[in-house]
PDB file of N, CA and C in Angstrom:
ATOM      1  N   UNK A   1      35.793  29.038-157.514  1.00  0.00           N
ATOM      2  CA  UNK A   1      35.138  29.660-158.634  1.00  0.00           C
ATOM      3  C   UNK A   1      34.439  28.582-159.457  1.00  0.00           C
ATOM      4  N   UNK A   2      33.426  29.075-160.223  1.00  0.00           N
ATOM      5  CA  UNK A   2      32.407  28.120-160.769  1.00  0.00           C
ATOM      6  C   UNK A   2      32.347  28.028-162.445  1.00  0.00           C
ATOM      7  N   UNK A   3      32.288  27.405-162.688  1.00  0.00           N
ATOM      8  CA  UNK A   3      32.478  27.568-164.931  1.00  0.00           C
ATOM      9  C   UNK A   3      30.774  27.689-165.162  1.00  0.00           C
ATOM     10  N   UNK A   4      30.819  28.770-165.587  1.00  0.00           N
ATOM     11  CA  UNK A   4      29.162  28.660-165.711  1.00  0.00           C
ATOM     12  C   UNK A   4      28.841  28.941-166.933  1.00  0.00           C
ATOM     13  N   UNK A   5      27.592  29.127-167.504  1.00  0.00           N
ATOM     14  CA  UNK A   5      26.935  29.307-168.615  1.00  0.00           C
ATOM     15  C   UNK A   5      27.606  30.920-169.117  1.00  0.00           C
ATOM     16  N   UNK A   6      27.590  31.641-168.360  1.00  0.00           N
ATOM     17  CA  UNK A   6      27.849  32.820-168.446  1.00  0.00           C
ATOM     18  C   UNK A   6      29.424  33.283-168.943  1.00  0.00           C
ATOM     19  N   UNK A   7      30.265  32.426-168.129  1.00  0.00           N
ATOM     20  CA  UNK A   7      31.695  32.516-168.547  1.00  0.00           C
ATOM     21  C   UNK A   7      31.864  32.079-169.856  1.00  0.00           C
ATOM     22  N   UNK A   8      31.012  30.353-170.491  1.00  0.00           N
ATOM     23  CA  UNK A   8      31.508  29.944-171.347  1.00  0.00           C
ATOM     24  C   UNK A   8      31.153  30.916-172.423  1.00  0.00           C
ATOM     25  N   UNK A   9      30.192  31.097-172.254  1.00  0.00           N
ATOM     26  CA  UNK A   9      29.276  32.752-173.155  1.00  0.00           C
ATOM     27  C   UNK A   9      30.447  34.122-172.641  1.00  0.00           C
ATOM     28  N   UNK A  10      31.443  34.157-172.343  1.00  0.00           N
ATOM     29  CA  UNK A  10      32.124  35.544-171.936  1.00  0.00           C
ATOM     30  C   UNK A  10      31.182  36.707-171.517  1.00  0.00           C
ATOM     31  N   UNK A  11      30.360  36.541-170.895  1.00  0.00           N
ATOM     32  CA  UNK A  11      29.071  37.307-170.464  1.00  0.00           C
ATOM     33  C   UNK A  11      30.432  38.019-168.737  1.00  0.00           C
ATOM     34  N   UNK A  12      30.973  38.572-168.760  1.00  0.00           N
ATOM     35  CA  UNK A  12      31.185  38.693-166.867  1.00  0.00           C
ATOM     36  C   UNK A  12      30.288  39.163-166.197  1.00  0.00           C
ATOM     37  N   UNK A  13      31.081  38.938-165.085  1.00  0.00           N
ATOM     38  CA  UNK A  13      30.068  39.647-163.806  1.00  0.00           C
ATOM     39  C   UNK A  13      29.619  41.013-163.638  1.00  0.00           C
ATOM     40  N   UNK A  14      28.337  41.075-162.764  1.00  0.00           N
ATOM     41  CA  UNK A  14      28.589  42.748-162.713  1.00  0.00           C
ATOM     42  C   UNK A  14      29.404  43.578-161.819  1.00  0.00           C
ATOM     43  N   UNK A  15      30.782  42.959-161.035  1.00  0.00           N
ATOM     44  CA  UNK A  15      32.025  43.142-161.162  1.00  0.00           C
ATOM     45  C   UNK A  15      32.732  43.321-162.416  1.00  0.00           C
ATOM     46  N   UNK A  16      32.663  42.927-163.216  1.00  0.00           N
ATOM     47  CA  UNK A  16      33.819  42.605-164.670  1.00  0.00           C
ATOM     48  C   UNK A  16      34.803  41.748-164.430  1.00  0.00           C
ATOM     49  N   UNK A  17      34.371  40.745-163.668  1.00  0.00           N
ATOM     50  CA  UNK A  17      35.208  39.630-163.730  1.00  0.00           C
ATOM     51  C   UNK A  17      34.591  38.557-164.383  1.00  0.00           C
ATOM     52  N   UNK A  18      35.905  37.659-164.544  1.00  0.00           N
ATOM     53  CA  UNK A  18      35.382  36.763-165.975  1.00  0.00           C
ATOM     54  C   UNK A  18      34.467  35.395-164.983  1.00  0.00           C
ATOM     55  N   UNK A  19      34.932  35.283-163.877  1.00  0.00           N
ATOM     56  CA  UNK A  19      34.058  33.946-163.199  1.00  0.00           C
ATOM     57  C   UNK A  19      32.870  34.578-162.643  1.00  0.00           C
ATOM     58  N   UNK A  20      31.826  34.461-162.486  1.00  0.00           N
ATOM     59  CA  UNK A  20      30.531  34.792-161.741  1.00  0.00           C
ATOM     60  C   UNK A  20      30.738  33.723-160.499  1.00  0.00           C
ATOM     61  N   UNK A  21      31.139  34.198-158.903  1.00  0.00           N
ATOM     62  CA  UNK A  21      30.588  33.708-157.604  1.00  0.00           C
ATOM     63  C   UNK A  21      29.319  32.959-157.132  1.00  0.00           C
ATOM     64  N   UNK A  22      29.276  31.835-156.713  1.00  0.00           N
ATOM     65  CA  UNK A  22      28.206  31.028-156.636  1.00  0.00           C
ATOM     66  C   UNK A  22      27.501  31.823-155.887  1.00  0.00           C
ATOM     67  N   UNK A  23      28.008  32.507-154.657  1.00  0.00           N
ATOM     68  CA  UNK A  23      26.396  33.272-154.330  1.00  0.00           C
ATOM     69  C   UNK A  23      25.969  34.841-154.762  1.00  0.00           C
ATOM     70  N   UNK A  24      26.373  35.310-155.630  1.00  0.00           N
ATOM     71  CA  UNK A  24      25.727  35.823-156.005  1.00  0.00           C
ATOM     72  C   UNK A  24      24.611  35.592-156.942  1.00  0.00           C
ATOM     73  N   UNK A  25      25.177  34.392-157.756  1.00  0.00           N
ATOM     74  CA  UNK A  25      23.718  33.350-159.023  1.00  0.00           C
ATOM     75  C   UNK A  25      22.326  33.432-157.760  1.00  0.00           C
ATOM     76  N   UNK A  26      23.327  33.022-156.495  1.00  0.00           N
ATOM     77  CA  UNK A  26      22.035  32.521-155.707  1.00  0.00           C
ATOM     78  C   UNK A  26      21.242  33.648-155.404  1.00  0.00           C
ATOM     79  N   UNK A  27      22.371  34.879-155.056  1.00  0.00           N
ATOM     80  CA  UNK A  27      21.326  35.710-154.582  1.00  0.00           C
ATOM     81  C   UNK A  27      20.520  36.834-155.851  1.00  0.00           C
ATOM     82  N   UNK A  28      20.933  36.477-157.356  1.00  0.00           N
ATOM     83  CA  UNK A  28      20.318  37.072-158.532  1.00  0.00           C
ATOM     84  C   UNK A  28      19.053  35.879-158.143  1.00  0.00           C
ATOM     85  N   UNK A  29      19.099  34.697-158.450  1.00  0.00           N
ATOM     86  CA  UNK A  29      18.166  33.872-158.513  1.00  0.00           C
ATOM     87  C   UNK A  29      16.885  33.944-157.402  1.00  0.00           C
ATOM     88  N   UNK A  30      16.989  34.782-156.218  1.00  0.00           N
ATOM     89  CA  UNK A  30      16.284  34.790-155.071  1.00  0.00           C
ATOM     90  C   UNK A  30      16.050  35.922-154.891  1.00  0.00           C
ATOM     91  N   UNK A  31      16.060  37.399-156.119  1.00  0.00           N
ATOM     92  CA  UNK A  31      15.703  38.451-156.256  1.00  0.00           C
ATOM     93  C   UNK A  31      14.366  38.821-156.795  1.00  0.00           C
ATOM     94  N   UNK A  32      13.688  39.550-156.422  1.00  0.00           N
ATOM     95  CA  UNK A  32      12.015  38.979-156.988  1.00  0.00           C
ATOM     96  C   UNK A  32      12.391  39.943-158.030  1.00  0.00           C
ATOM     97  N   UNK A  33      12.896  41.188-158.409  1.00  0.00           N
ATOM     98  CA  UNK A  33      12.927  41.824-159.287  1.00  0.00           C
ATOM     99  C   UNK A  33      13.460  41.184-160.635  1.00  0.00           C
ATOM    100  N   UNK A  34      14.536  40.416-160.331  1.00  0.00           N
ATOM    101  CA  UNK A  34      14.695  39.388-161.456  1.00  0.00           C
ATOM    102  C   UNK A  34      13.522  38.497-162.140  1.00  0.00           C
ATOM    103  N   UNK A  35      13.072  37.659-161.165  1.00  0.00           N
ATOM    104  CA  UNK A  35      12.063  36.340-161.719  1.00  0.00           C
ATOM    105  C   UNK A  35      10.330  37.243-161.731  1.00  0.00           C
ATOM    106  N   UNK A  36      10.211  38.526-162.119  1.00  0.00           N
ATOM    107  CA  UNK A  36       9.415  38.814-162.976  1.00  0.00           C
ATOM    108  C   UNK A  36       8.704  39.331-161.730  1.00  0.00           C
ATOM    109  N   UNK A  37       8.781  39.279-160.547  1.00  0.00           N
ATOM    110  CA  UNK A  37       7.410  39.773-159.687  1.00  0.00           C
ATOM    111  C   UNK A  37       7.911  41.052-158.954  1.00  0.00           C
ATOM    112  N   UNK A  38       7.222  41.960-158.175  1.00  0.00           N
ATOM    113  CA  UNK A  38       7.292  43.121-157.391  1.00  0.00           C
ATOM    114  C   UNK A  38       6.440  43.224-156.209  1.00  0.00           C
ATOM    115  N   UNK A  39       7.200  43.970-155.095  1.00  0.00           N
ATOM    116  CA  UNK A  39       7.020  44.433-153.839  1.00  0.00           C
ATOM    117  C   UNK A  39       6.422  45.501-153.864  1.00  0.00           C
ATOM    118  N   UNK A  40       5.301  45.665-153.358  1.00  0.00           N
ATOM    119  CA  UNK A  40       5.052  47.291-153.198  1.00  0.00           C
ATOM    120  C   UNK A  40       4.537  47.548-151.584  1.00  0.00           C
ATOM    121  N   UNK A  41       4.887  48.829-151.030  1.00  0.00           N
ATOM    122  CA  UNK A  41       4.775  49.054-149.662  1.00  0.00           C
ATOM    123  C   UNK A  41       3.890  49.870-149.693  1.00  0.00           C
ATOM    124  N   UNK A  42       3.046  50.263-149.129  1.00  0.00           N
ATOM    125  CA  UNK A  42       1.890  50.882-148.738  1.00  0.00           C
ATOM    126  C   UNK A  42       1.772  51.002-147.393  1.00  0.00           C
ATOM    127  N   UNK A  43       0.956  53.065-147.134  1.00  0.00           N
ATOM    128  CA  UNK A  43       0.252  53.064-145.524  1.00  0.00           C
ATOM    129  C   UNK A  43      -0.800  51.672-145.512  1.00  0.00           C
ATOM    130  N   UNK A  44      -1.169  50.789-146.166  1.00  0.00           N
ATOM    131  CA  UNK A  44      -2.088  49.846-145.532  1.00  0.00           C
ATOM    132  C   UNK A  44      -1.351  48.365-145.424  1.00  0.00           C
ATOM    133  N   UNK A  45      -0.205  48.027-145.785  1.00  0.00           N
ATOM    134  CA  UNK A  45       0.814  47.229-145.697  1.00  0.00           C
ATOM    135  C   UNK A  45       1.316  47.193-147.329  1.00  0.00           C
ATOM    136  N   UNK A  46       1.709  45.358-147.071  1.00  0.00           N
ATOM    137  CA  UNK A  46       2.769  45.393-148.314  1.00  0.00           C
ATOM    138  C   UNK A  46       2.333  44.485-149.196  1.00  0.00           C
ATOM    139  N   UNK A  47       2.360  44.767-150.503  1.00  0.00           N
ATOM    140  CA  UNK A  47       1.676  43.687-151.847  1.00  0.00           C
ATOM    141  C   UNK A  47       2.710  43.028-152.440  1.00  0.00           C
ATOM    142  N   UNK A  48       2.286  41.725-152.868  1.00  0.00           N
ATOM    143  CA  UNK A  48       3.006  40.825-153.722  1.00  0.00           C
ATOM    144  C   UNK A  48       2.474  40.550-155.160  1.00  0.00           C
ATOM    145  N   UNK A  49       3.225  41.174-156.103  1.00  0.00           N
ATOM    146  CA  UNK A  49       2.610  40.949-157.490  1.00  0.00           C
ATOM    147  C   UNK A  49       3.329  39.601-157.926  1.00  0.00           C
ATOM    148  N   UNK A  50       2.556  38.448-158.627  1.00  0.00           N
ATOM    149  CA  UNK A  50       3.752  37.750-159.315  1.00  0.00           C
ATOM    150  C   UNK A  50       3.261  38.053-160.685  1.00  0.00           C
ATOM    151  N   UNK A  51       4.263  37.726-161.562  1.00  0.00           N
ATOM    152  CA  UNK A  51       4.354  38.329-163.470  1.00  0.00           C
ATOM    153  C   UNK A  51       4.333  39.694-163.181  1.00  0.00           C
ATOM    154  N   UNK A  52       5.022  40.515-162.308  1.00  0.00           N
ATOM    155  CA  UNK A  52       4.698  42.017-162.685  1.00  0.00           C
ATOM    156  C   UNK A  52       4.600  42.490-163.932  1.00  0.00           C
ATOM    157  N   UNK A  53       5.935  41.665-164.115  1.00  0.00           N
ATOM    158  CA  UNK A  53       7.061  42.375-165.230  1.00  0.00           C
ATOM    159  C   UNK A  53       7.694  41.081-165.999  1.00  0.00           C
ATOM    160  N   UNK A  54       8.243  40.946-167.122  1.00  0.00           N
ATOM    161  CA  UNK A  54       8.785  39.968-167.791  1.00  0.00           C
ATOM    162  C   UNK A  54      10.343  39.657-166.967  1.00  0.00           C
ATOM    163  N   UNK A  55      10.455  38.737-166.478  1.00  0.00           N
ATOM    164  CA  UNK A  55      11.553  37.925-165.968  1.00  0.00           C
ATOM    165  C   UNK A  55      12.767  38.283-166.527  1.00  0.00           C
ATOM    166  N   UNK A  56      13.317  38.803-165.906  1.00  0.00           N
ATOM    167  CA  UNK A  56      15.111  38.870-166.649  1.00  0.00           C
ATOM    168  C   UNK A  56      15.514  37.606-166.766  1.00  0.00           C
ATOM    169  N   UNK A  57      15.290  36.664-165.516  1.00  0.00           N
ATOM    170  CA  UNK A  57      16.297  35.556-166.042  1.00  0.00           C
ATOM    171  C   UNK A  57      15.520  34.171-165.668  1.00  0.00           C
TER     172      UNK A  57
END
């Protein structure tokens, strides 16, 4: 388990546990919906927005 920003802040997981798992940071951090951009699928293929949206984290 990892001491993170989040614990020392009593922020938990979205489990409700008090340690946050190193890979899940990794896999919040490697979520495009997090760092502000979006996927969209289309009959003509698939788009990459970056800044869709304001960055959660």
């Amino acid at each position: 388990m990892y001491l993170t920003k989040f614990h020392r802040q009593n922020i938990l997981s979205p489990s409700g546990r008090d340690y946050w798992n190193k890979r899940y940071i990794e896999k919040m951090l490697s979520n495009v919906k997090y760092i502000g951009d979006s996927y969209v699928n289309t009959t003509e293929g698939e788009y990459h927005y970056s800044n869709h949206h304001p960055a959660i984290i």
